[in-house]
Protein backbone atom coordinates (compact mmCIF):
# COMPACT_ATOMS: atom_id res chain seq x y z
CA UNK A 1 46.65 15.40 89.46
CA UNK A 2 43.27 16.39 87.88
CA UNK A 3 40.09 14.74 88.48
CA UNK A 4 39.30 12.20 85.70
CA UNK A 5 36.35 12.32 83.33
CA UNK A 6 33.54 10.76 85.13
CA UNK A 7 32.36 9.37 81.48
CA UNK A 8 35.81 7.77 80.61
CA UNK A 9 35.62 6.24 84.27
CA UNK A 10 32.45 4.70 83.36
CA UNK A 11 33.86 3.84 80.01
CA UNK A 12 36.70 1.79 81.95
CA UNK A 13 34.74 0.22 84.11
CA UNK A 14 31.52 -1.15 81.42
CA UNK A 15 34.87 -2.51 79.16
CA UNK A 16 35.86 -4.21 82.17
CA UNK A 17 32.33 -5.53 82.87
CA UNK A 18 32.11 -6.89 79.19
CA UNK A 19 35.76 -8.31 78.91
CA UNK A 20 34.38 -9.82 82.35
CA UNK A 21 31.38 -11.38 81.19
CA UNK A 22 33.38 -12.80 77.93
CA UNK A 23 35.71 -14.59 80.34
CA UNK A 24 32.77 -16.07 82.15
CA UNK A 25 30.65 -16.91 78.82
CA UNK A 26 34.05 -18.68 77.97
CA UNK A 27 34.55 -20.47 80.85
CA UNK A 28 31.12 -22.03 80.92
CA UNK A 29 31.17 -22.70 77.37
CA UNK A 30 34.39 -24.62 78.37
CA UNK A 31 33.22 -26.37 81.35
CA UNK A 32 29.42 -26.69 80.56
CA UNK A 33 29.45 -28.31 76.49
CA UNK A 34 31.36 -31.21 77.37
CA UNK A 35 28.21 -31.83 79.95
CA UNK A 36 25.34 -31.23 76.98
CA UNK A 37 27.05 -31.87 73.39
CA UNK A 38 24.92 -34.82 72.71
CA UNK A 39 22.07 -32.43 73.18
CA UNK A 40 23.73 -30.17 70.84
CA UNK A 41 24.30 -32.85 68.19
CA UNK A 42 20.78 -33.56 68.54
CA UNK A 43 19.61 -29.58 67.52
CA UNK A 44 21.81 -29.95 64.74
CA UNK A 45 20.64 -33.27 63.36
CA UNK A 46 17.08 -31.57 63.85
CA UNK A 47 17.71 -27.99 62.34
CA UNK A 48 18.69 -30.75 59.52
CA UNK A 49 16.07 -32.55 59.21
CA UNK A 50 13.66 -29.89 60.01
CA UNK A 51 12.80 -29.19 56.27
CA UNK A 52 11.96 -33.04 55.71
CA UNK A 53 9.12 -33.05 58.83
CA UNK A 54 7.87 -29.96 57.52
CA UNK A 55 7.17 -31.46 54.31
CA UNK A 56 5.48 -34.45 56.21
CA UNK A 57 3.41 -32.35 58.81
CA UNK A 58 2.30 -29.74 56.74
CA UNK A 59 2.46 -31.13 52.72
CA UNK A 60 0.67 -34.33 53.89
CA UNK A 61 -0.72 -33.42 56.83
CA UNK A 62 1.06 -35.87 59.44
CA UNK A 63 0.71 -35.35 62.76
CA UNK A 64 4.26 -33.95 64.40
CA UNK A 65 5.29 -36.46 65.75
CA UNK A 66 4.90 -39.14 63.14
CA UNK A 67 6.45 -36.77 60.52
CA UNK A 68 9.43 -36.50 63.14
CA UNK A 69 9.30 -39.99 63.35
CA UNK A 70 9.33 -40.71 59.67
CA UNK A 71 11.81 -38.30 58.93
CA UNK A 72 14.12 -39.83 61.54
CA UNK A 73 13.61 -43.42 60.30
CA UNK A 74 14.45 -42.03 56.90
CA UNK A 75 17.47 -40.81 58.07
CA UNK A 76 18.64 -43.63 59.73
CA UNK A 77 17.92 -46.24 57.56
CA UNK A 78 19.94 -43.75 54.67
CA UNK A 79 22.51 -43.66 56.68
CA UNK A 80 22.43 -47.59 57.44
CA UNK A 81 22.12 -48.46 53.83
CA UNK A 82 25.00 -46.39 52.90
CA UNK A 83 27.41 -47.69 55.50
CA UNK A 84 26.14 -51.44 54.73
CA UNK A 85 27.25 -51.10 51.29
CA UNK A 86 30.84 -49.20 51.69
CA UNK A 87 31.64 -51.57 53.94
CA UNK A 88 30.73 -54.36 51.69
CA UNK A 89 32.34 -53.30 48.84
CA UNK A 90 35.17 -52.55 51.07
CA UNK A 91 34.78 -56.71 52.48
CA UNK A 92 35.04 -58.15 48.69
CA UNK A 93 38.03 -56.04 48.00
CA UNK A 94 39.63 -56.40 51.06
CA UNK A 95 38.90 -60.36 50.24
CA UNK A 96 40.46 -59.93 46.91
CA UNK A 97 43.58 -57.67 47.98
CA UNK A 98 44.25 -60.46 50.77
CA UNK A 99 44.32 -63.19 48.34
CA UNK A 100 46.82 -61.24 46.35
CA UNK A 101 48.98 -60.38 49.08
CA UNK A 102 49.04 -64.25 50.48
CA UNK A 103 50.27 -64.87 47.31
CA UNK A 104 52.97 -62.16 47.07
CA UNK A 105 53.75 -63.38 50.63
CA UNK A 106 54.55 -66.97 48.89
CA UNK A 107 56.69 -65.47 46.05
CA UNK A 108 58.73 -63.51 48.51
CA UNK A 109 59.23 -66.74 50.62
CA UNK A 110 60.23 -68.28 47.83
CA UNK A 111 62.63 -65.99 46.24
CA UNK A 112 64.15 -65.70 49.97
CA UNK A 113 64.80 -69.55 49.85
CA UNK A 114 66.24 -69.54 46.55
CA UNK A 115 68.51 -66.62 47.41
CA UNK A 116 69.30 -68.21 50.90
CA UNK A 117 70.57 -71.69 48.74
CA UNK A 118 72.13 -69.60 46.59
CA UNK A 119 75.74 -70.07 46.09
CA UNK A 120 76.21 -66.17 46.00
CA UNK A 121 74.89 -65.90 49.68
CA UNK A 122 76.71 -69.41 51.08
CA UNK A 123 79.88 -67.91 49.55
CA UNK A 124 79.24 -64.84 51.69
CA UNK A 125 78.25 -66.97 54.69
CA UNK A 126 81.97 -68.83 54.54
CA UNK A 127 83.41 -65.54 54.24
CA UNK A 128 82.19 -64.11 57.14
CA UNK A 129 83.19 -66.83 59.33
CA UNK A 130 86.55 -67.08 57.47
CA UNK A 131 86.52 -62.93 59.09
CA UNK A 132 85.96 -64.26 62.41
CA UNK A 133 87.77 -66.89 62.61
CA UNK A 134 90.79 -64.48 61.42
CA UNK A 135 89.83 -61.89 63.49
CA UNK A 136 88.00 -63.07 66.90
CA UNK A 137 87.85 -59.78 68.62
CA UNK A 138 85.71 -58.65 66.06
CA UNK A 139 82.71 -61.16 66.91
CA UNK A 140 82.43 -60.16 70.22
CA UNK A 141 81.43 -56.17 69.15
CA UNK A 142 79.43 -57.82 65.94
CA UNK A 143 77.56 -59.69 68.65
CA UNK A 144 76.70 -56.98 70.64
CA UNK A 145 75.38 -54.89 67.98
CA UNK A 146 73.22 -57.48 66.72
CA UNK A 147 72.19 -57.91 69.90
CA UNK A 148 71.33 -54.55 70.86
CA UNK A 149 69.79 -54.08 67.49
CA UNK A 150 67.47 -56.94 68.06
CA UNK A 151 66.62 -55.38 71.50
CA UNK A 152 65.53 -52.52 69.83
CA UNK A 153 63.33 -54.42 67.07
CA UNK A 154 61.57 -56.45 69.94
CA UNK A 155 61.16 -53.11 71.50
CA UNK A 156 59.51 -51.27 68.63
CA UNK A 157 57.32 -54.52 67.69
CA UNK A 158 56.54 -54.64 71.66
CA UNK A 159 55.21 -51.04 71.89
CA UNK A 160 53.61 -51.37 68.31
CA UNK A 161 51.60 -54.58 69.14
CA UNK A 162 51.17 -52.90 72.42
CA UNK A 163 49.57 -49.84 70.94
CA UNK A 164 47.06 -51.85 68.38
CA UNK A 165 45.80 -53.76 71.29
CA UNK A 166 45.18 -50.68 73.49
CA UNK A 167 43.32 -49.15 70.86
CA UNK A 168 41.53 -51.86 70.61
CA UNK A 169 40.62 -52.57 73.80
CA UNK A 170 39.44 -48.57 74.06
CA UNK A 171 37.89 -49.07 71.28
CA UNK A 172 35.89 -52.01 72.35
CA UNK A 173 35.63 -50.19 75.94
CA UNK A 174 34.14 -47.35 74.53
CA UNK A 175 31.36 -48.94 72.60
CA UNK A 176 28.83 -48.82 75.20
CA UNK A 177 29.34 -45.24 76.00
CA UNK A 178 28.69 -44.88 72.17
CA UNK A 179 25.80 -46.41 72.09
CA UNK A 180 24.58 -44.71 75.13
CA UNK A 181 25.54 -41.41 73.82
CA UNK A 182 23.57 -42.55 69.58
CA UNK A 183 20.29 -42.91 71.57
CA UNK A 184 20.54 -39.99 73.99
CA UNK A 185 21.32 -38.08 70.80
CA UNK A 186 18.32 -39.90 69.15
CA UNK A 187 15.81 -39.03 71.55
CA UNK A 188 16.90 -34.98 72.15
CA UNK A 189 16.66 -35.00 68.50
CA UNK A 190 13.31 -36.48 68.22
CA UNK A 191 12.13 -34.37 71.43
CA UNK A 192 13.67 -31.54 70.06
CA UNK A 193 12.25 -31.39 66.67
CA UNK A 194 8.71 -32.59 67.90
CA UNK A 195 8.54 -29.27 70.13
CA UNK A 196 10.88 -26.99 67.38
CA UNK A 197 7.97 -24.31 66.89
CA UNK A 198 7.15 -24.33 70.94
CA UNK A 199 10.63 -24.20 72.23
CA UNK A 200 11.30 -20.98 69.22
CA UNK A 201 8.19 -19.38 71.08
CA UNK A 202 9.18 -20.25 74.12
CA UNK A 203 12.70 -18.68 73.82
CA UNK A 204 11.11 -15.55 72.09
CA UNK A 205 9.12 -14.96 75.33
CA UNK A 206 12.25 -15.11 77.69
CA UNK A 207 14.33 -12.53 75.90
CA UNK A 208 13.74 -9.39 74.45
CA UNK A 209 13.01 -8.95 70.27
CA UNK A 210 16.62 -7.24 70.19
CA UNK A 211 18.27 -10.61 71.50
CA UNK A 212 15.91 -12.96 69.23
CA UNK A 213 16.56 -10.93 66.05
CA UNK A 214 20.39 -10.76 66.67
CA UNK A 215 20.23 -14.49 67.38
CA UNK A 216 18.31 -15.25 64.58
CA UNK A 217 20.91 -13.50 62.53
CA UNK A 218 23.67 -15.44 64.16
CA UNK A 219 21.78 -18.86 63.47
CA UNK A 220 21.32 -18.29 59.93
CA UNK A 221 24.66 -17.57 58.92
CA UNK A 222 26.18 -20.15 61.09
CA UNK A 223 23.82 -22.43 59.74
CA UNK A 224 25.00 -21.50 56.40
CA UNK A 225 28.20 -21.89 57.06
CA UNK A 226 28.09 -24.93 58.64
CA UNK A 227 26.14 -26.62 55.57
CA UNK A 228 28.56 -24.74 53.43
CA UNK A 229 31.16 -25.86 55.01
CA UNK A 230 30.15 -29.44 55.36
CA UNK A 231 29.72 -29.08 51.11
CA UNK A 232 33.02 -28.05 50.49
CA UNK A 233 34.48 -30.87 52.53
CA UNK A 234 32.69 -33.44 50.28
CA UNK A 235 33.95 -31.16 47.32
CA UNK A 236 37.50 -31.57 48.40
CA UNK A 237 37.47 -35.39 49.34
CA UNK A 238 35.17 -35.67 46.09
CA UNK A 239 37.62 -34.16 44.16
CA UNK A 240 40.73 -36.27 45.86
CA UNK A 241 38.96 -39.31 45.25
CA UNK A 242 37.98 -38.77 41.58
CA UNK A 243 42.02 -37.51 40.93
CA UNK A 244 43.47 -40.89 42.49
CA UNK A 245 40.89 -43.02 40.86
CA UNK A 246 41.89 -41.35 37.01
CA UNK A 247 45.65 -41.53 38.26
CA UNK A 248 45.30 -45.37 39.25
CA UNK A 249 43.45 -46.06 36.22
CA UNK A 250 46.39 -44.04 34.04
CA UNK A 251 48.70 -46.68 36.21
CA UNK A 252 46.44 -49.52 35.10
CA UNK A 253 46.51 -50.36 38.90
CA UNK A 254 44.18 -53.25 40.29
CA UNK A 255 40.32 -52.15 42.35
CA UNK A 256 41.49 -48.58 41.56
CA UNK A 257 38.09 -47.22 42.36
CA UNK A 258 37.81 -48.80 45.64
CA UNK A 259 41.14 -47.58 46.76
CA UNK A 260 40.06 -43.93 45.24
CA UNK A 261 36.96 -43.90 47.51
CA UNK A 262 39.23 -45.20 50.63
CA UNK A 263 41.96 -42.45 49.88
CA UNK A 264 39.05 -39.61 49.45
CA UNK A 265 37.62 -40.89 52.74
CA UNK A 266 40.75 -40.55 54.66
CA UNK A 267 41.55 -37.21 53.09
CA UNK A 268 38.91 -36.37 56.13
CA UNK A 269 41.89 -37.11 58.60
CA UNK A 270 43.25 -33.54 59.47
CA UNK A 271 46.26 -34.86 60.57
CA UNK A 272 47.43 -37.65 57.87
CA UNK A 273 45.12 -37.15 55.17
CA UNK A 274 45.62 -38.44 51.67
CA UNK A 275 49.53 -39.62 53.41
CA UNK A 276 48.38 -42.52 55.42
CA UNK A 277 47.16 -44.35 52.31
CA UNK A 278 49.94 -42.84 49.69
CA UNK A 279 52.80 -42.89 51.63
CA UNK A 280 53.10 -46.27 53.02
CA UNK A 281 51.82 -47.50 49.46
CA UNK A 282 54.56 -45.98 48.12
CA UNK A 283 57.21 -47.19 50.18
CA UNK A 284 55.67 -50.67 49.64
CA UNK A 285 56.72 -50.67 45.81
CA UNK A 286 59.35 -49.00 45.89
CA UNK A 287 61.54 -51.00 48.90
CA UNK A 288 59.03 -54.31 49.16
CA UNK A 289 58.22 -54.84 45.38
CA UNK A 290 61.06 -52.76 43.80
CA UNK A 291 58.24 -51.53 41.33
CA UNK A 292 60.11 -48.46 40.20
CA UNK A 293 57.61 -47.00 37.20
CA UNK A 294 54.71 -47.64 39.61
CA UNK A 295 56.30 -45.80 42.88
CA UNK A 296 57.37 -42.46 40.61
CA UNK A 297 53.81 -42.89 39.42
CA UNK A 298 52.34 -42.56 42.70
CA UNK A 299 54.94 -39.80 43.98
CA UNK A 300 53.95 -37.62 41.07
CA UNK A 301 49.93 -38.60 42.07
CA UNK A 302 50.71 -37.76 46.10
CA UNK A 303 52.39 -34.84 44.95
CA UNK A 304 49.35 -33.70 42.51
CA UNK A 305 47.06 -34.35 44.81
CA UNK A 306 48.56 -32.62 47.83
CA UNK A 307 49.26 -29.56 45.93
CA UNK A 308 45.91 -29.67 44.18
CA UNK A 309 44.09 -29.73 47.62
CA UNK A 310 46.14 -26.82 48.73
CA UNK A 311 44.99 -24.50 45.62
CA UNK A 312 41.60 -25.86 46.06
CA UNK A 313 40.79 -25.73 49.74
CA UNK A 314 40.81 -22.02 50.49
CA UNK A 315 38.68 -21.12 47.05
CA UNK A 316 36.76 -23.93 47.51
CA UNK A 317 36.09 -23.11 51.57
CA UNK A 318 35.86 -19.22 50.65
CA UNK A 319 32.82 -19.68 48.40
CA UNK A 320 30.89 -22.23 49.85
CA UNK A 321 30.74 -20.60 53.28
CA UNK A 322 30.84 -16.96 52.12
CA UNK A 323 34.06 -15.85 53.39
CA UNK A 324 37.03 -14.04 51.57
CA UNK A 325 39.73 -16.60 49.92
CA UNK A 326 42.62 -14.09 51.55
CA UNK A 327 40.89 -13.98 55.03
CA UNK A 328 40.53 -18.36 54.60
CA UNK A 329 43.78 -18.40 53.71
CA UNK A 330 45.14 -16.25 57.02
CA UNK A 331 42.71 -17.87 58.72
CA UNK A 332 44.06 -21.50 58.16
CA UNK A 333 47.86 -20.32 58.10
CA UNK A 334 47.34 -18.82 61.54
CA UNK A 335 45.11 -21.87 63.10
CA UNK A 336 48.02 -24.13 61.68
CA UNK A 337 50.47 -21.88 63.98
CA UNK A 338 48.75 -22.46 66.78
CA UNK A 339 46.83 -25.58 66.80
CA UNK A 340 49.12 -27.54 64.24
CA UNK A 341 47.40 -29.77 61.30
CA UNK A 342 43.63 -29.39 63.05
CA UNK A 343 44.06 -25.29 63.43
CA UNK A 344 43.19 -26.35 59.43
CA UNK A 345 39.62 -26.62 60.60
CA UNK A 346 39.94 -24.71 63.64
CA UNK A 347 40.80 -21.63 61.97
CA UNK A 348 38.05 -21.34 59.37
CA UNK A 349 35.71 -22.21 61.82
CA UNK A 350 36.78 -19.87 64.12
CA UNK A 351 36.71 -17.29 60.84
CA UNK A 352 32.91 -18.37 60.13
CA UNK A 353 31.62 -17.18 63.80
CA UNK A 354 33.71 -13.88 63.87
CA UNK A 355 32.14 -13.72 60.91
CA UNK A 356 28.46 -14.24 61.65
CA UNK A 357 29.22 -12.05 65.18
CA UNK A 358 30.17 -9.07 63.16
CA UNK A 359 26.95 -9.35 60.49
CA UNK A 360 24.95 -8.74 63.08
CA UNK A 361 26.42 -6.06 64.62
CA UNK A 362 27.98 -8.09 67.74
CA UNK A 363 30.92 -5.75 68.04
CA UNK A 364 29.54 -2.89 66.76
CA UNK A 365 26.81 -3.06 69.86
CA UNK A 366 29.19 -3.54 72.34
CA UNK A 367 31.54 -0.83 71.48
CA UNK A 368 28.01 1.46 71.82
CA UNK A 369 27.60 0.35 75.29
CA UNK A 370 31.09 0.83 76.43
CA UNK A 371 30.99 4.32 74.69
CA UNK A 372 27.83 5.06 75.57
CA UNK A 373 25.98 2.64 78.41
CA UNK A 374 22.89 1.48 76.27
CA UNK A 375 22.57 -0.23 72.89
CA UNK A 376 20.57 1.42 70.36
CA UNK A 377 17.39 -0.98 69.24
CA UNK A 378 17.88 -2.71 65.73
């Protein structure tokens, strides 16, 4: 055997180093961000609101903190004011849609009791028991069945009522840790943006200009990204809502903008989407109120919709973050492979930091240092 390159030995061994320290970077991120993510939350909601206490502190001359302050109070009481009236609009037409459904509730009891009295359905009645009286070994199985099948009914209404209550009860659990978690994101936010300018110095002193300029680079296109990103979601729902408001109002169906904004809302859901208002809706006609022009109507609306949002979300995705439309497409395709319906999000996320990594130069500096054992400075 001959004696191996003493360079490609080093080679081996920095590759190993590096695919060593990824492992551990991965590991920590793992086991360390479920420890500090409402700190993390709270440098977002500052990098976001950063511009606004700028304006305060430096337009009108606020002190820091009170322009933090402001800014956050601003926030809050946008966010407040919105919420307070969705979810009273939402009240009055849930109000409304109750009162109509009581009343379909009445009409269906009383078309059952007219078809019960019917002489149609007594005539069946007498012939059924003419069947058993004629043929008694025939009751015993019938019996069963029904029996077995009402078994199963209790069953399924067991585990469903069993599930709404547990959700509930996490639910109602979980508000405290909620709460606890809203301030401790309130105050790293309001520490956080208070000290922005010291902590930036602060980090610039710990780690060389190489590190800070290749971070820097990072931050801004993941920032970009992420409001980019955050834009074309409120494209997309924007865009669902506005299609199944028109298509309601084509249908000349009742509070069809409220039920718009509700179905654009839950086309947030990566899992059911648009489906958990449409699809149950439409079984409702057709089966329940036997509505046949208005369940086609809101097949061919699902149906728009869903492939609508599937032309629409790579292009709109690709150029409000800055990526390619092929690469968002692969990129969502292969996240769906792996992850299922949330590799939707995973994958273009995941797309958006390889991204930002190999702008500035991430890749490129690490294949220098395995090659060669230093990193030329940028």
């Amino acid at each position: 055997m001959g004696i191996l390159n003493p360079r490609l030995v080093h080679q081996i061994f920095r590759g190993i180093w590096v695919a060593l320290i990824i492992v551990l970077i991965g590991l920590a991120f793992f086991y360390i961000i479920p420890l500090i993510y409402p700190f993390i939350f709270g440098w977002i909601l500052a990098l976001m609101l950063n511009p606004l206490v700028n304006f305060f502190q430096f337009k009108l001359k606020f002190p820091r903190w009170l322009a933090v302050t402001l800014s956050m109070l601003l926030f809050l009481g946008a966010m407040v004011t919105a919420i307070t009236l969705l979810v009273a609009n939402i009240v009055v037409e849930l109000g409304s849609l109750a009162d109509t459904l009581q009343i379909q509730i009445n009409l269906w009891v009383e078309q059952f009791n007219v078809f019960i009295n019917s002489i149609a359905f007594q005539d069946w009645i007498e012939r059924i028991n003419q069947f058993f009286e004629n043929n008694p070994k025939y009751q015993e199985t019938v019996n069963n069945n029904l029996s077995s099948t009402a078994g199963s009914i209790a069953d399924v209404s067991k585990f469903i009522i069993g599930y709404v209550f547990d959700t509930l009860k996490r639910l109602l659990t979980s508000l405290p840790n909620i709460a606890t978690i809203t301030i401790i994101v309130m105050l790293a936010t309001f520490f956080i943006s208070k000290d922005w300018y010291q902590l930036i110095k602060r980090y610039k002193g710990i780690f060389s200009d190489m590190i800070v300029k290749t971070t820097q680079l990072i931050r801004n296109d993941l920032q970009k990204a992420l409001f980019g990103y955050i834009r074309a979601q409120l494209i997309l729902v924007s865009l669902t809502a506005l299609v199944v408001i028109i298509g309601l109002l084509v249908l000349r169906v009742n509070y069809a903008i409220t039920i718009g904004l509700l179905t654009g809302l839950a086309d947030l859901m990566p899992y059911l989407g648009t489906g958990a208002v449409m699809v149950p809706w439409i079984l409702y006609v057709f089966f329940a109120q036997g509505d046949y022009f208005l369940g086609i109507g809101l097949s061919v609306l699902y149906g728009v919709i869903v492939i609508a949002r599937q032309i629409m979300e790579p292009k709109v995705l690709a150029s409000s973050v800055g990526l390619d439309p092929l690469a968002t497409l692969i990129a969502m395709f292969v996240g769906l492979k792996l992850f299922g319906l949330l590799g939707l999000i995973v994958g273009p996320v995941t797309l958006i930091l390889v991204a930002a990594f190999y702008r500035a130069k991430i890749f490129h500096d690490i294949a220098t240092y395995i090659q060669k054992g230093s990193v030329p400075p940028t």
